[in-house]
Protein backbone atom coordinates (compact mmCIF):
# COMPACT_ATOMS: atom_id res chain seq x y z
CA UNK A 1 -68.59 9.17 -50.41
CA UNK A 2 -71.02 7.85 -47.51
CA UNK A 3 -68.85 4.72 -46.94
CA UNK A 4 -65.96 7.22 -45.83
CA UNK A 5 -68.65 8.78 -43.44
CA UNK A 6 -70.31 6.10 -41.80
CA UNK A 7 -67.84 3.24 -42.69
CA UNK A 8 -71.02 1.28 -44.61
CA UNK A 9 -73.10 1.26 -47.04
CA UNK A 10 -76.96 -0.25 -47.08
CA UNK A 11 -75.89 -3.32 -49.45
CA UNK A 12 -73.46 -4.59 -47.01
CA UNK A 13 -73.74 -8.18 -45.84
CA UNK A 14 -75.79 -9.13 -48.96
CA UNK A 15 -76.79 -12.86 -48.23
CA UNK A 16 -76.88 -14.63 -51.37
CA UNK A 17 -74.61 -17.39 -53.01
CA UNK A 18 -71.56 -17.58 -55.48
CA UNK A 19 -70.01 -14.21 -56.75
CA UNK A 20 -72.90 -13.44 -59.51
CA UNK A 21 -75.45 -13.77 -56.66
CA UNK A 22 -73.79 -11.31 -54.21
CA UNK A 23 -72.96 -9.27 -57.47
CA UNK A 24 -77.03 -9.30 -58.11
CA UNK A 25 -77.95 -8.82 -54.68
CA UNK A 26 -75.89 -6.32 -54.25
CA UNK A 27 -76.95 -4.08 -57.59
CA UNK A 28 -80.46 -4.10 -56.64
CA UNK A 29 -80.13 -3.03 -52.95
CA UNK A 30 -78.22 -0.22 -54.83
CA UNK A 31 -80.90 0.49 -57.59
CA UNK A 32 -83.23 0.29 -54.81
CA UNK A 33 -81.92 2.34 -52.44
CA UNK A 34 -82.49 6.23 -52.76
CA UNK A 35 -80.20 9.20 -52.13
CA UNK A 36 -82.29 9.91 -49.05
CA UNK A 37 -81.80 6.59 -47.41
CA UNK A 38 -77.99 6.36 -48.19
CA UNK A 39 -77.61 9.98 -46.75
CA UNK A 40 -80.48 10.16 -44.19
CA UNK A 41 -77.51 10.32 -41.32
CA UNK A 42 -75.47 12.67 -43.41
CA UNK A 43 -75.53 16.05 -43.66
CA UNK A 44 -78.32 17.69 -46.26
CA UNK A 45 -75.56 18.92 -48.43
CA UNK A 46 -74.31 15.38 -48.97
CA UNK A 47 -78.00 14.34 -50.35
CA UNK A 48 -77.76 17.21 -52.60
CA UNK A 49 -74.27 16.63 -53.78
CA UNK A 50 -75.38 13.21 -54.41
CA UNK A 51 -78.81 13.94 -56.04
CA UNK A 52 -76.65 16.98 -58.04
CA UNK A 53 -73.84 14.42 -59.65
CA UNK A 54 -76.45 11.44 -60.25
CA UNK A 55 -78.63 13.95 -62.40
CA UNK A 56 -75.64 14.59 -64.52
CA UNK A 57 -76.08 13.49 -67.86
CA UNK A 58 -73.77 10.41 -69.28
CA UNK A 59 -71.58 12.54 -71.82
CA UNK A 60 -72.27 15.86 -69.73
CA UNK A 61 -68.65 17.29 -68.07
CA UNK A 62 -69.65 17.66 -64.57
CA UNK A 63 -69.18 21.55 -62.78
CA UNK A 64 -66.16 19.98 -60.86
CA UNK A 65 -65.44 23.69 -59.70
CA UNK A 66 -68.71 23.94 -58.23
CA UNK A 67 -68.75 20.64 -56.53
CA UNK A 68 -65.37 21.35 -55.15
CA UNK A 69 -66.73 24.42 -53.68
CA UNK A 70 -69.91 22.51 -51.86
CA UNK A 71 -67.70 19.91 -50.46
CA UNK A 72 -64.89 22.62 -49.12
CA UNK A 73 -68.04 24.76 -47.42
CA UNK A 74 -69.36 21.89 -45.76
CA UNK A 75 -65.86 20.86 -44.53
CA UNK A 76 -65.07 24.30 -43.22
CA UNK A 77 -68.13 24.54 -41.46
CA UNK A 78 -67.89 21.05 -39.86
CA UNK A 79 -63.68 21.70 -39.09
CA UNK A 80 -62.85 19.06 -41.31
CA UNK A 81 -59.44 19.39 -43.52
CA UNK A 82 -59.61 18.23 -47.71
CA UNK A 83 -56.53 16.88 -49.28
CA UNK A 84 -58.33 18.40 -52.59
C-alpha cells in the first residue's frame, strides 16, 4: 500500500548476491523495518491501517467493512477517487 504512495519501499536496492541473498536481504530490512518508518511520510491513518491489519490474527477474518470505510474517509478527505 506505501509502494503505490511513494513509488518505494525501504528494502529497495538491497545489495547482496544471487537470488537467495537479495531474497534474505530483503526479508530482514522488512522484519526490521517498523510501521512507523514505512509510513513516517504517509498520512497517520495509513500507520494505523497498517498497525490495525498486521495485528490481525493468522485464522482471524479481517473487518474488511471497516477497513474499507478508513481507506474511503481518508480518500475523500484528500480528493482522491477508489476503484473499491
Amino acid at each position: 500500500m506505501a509502494f503505490f504512495v511513494l513509488w518505494r519501499l525501504p528494502w529497495q536496492g538491497s545489495q547482496a548476491h544471487g537470488r537467495a541473498g537479495k531474497t534474505r536481504a530483503v526479508m530482514q530490512k522488512t522484519m526490521a523495518t517498523s510501521v512507523e518508518q514505512l509510513c513516517e511520510e504517509l498520512h497517520e491513518e495509513f500507520a494505523q491501517y497498517m498497525q490495525e491489519v498486521k495485528n490481525i490474527p493468522a485464522r482471524a477474518r479481517p473487518h474488511y467493512d471497516e477497513l474499507r470505510h478508513k481507506s474511503r474517509r481518508l480518500a475523500m478527505r484528500e480528493g482522491v477517487r477508489l476503484l473499491f
